[in-house]
Protein backbone atom coordinates (compact mmCIF):
# COMPACT_ATOMS: atom_id res chain seq x y z
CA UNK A 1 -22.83 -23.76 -10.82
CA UNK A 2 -19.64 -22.09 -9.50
CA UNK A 3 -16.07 -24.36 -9.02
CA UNK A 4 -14.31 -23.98 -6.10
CA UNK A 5 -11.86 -21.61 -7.56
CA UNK A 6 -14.51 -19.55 -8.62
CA UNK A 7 -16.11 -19.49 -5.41
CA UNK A 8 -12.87 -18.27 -3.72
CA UNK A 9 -12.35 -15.57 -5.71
CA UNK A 10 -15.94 -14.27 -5.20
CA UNK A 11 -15.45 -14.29 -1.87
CA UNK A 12 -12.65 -12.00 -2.21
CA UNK A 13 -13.60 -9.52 -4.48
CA UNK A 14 -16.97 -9.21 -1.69
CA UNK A 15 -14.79 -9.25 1.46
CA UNK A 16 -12.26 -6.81 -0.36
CA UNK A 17 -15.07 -4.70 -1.81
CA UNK A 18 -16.62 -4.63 1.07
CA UNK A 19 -14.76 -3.39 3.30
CA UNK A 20 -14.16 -0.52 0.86
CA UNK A 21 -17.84 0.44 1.42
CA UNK A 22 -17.69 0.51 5.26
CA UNK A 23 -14.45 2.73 4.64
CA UNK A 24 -16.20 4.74 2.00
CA UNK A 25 -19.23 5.12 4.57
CA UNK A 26 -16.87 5.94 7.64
CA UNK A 27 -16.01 9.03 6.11
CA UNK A 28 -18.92 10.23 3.45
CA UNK A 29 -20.57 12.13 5.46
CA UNK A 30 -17.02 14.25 6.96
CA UNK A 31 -16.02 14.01 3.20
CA UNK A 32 -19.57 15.69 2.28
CA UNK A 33 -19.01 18.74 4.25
CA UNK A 34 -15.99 19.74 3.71
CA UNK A 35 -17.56 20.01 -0.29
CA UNK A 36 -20.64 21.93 1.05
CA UNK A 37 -17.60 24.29 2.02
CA UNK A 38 -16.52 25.04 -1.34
CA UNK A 39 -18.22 28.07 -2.75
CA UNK A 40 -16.80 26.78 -6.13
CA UNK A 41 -19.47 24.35 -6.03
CA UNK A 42 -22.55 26.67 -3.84
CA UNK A 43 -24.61 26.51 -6.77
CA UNK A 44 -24.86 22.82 -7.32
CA UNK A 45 -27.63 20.90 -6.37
CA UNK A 46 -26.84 18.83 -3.03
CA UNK A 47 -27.50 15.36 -4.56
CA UNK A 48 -24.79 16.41 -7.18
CA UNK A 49 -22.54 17.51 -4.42
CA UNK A 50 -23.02 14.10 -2.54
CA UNK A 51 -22.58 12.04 -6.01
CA UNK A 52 -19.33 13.69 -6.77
CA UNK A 53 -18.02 13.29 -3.15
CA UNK A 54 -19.09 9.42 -3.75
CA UNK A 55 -17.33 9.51 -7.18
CA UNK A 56 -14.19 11.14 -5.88
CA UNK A 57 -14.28 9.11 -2.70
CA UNK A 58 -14.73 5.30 -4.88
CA UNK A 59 -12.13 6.35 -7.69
CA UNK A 60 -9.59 7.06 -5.00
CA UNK A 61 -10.01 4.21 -2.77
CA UNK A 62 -11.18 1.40 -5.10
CA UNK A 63 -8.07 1.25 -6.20
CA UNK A 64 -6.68 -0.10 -3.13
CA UNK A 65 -9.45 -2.59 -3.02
CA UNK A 66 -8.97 -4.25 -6.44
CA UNK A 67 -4.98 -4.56 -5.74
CA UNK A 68 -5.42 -6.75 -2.45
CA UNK A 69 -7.92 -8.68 -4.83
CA UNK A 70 -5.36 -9.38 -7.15
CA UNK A 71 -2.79 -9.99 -4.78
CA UNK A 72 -5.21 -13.02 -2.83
CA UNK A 73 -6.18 -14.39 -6.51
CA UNK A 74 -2.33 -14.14 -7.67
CA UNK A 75 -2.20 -16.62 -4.74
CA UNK A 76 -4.94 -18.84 -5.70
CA UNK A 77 -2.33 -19.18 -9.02
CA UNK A 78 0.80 -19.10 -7.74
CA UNK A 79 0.53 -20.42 -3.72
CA UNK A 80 0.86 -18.47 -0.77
CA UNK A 81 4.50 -18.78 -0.41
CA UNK A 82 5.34 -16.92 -3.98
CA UNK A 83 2.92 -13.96 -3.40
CA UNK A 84 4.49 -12.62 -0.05
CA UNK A 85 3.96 -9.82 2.10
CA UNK A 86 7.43 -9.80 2.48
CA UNK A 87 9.53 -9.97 -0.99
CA UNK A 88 12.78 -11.02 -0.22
CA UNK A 89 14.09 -13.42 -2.76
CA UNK A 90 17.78 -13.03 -1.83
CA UNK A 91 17.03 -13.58 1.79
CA UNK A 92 18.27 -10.35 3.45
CA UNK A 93 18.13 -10.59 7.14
CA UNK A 94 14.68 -8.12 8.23
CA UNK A 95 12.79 -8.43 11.94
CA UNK A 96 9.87 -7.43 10.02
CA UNK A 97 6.98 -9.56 10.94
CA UNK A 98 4.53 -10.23 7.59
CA UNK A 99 1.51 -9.76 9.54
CA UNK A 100 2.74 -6.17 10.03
CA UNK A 101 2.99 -5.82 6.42
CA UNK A 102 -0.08 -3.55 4.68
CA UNK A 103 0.36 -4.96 1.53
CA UNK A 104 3.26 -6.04 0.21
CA UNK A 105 7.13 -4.98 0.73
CA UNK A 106 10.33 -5.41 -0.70
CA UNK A 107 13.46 -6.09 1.38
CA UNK A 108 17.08 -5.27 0.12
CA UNK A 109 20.44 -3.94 1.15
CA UNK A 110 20.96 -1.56 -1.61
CA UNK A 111 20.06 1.65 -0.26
CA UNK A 112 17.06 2.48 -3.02
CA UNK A 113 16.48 5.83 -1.54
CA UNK A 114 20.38 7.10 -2.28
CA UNK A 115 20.27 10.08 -3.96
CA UNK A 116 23.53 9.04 -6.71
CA UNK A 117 21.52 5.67 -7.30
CA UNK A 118 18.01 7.15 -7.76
CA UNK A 119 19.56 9.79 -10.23
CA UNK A 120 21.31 7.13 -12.22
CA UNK A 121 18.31 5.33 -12.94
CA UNK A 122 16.38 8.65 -13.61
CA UNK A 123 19.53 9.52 -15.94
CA UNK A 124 19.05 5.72 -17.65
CA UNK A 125 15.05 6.20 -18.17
CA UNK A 126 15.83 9.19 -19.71
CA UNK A 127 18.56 7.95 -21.96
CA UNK A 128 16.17 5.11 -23.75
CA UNK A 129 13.13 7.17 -24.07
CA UNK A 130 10.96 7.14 -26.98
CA UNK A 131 11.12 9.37 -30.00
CA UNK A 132 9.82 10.44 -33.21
CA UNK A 133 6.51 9.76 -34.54
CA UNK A 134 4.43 7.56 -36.79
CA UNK A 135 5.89 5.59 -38.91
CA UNK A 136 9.51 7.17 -37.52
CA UNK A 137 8.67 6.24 -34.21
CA UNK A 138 11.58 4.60 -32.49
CA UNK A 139 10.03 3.25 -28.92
CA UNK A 140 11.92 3.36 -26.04
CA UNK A 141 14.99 1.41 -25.16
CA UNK A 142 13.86 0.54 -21.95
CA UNK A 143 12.94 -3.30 -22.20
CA UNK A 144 13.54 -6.79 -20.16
CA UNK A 145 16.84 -7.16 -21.14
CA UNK A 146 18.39 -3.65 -20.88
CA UNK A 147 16.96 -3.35 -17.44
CA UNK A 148 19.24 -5.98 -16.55
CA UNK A 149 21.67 -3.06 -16.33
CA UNK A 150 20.67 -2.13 -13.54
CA UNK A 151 21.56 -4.89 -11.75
CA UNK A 152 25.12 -4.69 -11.12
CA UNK A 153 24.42 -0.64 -11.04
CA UNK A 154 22.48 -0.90 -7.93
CA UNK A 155 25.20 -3.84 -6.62
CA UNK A 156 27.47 -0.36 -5.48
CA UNK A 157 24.71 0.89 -3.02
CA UNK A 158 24.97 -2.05 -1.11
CA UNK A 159 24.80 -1.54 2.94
CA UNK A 160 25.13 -3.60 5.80
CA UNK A 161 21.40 -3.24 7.21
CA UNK A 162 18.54 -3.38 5.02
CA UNK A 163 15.96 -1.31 3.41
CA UNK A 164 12.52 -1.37 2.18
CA UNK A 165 10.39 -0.51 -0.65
CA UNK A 166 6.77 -0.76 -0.91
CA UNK A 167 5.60 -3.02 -4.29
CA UNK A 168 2.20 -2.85 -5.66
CA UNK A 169 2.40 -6.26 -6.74
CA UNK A 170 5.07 -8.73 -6.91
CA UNK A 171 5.29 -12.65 -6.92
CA UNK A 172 7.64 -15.93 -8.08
CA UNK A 173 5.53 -17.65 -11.07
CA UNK A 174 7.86 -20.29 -11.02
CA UNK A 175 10.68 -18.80 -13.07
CA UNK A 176 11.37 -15.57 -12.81
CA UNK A 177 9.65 -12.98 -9.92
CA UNK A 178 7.51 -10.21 -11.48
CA UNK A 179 7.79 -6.60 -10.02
CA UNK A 180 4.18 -4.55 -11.30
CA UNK A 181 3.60 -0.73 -10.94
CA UNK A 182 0.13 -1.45 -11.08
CA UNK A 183 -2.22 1.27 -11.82
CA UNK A 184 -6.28 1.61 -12.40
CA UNK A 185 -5.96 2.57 -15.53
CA UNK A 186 -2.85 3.92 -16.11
CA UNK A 187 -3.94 7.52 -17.29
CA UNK A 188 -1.09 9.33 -16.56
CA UNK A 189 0.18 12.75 -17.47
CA UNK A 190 3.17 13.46 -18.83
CA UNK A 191 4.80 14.91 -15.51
CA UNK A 192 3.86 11.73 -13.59
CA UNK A 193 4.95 8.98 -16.12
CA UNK A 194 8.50 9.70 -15.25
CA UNK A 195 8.52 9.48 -11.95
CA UNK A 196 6.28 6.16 -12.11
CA UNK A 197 8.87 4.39 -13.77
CA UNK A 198 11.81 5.53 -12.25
CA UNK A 199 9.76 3.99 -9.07
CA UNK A 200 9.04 0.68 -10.36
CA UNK A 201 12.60 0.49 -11.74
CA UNK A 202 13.91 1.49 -8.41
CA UNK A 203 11.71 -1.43 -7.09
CA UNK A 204 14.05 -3.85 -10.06
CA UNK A 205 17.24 -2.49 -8.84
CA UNK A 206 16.49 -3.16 -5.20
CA UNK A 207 14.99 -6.86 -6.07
CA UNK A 208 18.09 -7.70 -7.81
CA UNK A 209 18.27 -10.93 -9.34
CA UNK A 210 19.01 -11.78 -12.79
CA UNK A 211 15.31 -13.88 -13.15
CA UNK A 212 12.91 -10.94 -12.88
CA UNK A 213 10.74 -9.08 -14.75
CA UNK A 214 9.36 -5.65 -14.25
CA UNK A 215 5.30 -4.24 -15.87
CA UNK A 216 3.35 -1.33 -15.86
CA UNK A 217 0.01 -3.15 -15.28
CA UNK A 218 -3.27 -1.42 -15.41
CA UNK A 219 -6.50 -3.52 -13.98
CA UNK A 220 -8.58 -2.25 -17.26
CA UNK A 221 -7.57 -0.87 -20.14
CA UNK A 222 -8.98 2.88 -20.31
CA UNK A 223 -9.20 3.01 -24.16
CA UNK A 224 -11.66 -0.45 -24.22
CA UNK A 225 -10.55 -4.04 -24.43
CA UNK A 226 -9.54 -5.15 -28.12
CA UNK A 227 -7.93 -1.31 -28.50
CA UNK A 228 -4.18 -0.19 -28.45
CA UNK A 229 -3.80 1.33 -25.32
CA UNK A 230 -2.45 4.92 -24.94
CA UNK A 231 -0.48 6.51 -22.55
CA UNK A 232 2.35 8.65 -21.40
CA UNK A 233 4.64 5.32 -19.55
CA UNK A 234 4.89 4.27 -23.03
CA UNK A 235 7.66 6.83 -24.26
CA UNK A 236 9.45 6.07 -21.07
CA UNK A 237 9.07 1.90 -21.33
CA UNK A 238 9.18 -0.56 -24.31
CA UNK A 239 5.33 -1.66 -25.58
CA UNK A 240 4.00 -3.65 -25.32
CA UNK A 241 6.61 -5.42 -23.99
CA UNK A 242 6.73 -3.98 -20.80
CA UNK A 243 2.77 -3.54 -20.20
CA UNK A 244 -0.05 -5.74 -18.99
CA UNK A 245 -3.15 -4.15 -19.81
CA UNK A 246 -6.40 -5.02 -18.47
CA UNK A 247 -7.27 -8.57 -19.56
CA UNK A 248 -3.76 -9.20 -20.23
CA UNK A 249 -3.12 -8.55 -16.25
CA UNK A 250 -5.72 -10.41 -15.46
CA UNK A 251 -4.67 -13.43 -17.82
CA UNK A 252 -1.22 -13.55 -16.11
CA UNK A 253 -2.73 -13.63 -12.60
CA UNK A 254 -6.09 -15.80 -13.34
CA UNK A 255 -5.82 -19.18 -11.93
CA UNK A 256 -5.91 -21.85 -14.58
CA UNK A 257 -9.47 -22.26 -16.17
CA UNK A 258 -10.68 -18.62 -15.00
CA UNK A 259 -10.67 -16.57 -18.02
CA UNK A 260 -10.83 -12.84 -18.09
CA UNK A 261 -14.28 -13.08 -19.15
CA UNK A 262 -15.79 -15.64 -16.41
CA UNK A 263 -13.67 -13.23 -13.69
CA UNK A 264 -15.83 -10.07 -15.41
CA UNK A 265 -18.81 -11.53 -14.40
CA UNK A 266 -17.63 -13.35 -11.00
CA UNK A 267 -16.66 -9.86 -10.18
CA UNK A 268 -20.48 -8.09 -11.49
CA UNK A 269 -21.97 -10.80 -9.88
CA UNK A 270 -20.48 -10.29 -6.42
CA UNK A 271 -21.02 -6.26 -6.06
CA UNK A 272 -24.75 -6.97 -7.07
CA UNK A 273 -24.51 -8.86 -3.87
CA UNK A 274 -23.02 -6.37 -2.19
CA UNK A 275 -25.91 -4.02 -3.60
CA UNK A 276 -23.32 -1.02 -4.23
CA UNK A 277 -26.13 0.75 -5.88
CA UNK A 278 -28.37 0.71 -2.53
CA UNK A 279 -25.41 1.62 -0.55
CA UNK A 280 -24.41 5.11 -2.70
CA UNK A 281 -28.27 5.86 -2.28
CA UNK A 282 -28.63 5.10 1.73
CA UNK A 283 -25.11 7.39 2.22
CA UNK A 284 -26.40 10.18 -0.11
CA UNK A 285 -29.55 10.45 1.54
CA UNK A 286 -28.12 10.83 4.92
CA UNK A 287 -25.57 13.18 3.77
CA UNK A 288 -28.57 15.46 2.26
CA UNK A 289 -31.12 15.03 4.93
């Protein structure tokens, strides 16, 4: 039998992950015929069309859906009041309203889209980045404490109004506040790596507060659980020092008692009550009818 805590977050992996499928659905069919359009694909069977507009349509979207589940179970951990819509730890006056807020959104007055700033904390990513390989191998510089650089770097861009900066995830765990770029799982190429970091370093600069902590975070880990992840962020950020990979997310946001494996199956268990499977079938039919 379920505890309460694991009965709330079933409920919000099936309300999240369920409205995903009515969004999916709104726009399958649209989605579907703007494929049938590509003569690059005229001699695949239209089931196979359909699947792959499915495929493309859940790998883009689902992503949204599993970050607002692990911003409402970062709650269930933490409490409302440290997982905000509105991140503002320094208390910069805003007349934003959180119910406005899509997700969550960091307020500042250090102008984080100034062009001098941004390319300062380009020019410091690239200054610590990895090198060498093997046993040579020096990782990058870029770890907790040399991020704290940044700091009184972005203190120059101050301004009289404020700004904002969209945060994938971000909340007080009693001690410091923790800034994620959080990512599916994390395969990135080389040309986006960069510019991922810079962001979520950016997002540091703009938080600005000496008890803070910026991740890469990935919701699985794309080379298995139990196996050293790879990826491009890692010649641009300190690992693992800087990651949370898959269960090791999960572990940080999990309320007490839920481990990584009893959320696995809380999660299985609530999209085989969704019936995803008969859903993909009912949408592909009427796409091929």
């Amino acid at each position: 039998m379920m505890t309460e805590t694991e009965r709330k977050i079933k409920e919000i992996v099936f309300d999240e992950f369920g409205k995903l499928i009515k969004n999916i659905e709104g726009d399958f069919g649209k989605n579907y015929i703007k494929k049938r359009y590509n003569f690059l694909l005229s001699q695949l069977d239209e089931t196979i069309t359909a699947n792959m507009v499915f495929v493309s349509s859940f790998e883009s979207k689902s992503g949204y859906a599993i970050e607002a589940c692990a911003k409402r179970i970062a709650r269930l951990r933490f409490g409302e009041e440290n997982v905000p819509n509105i991140v503002n730890p320094r208390n910069i006056e805003h007349d934003l309203k959180p119910a406005s807020i899509n997700g969550q959104v960091l307020v500042t007055d250090i102008d984080t889209d100034n062009g001098d700033l941004r390319g300062k904390i380009s020019s410091f990513r690239a200054n610590h980045v990895a090198s060498g390989k093997g046993g040579a191998r020096v990782k990058s510089g870029v770890t907790q404490e040399s991020i704290k650089d940044l700091i009184p770097l972005a203190q120059k861009y101050r301004t009289s109004h404020y700004h904002t900066k969209p945060v994938d995830l971000a909340f007080f765990d009693g001690k410091d506040w923790i800034v994620m770029e959080l990512k599916a799982g994390g395969d990135l190429d080389s040309s986006n790596a960069p510019s991922n970091v810079e962001k979520l370093l950016t997002i540091y600069a703009g938080l600005n507060i000496p008890n803070s902590k910026a991740y890469f975070a990935t919701l699985y880990n794309k080379n298995g659980e139990g196996n050293t992840w790879t990826g491009a962020v890692k010649k641009h950020m300190a690992y693992p020092e800087m990651f949370l990979i898959g269960k090791k997310f999960w572990e940080t946001i999990l309320p007490a008692g839920i481990t990584y494996e009893a959320f696995a199956e809380i999660y299985k268990e609530a999209l085989q009550e969704l019936d995803l499977n008969m859903h993909i079938k009912e949408m592909i039919e009427r796409a091929v009818e």
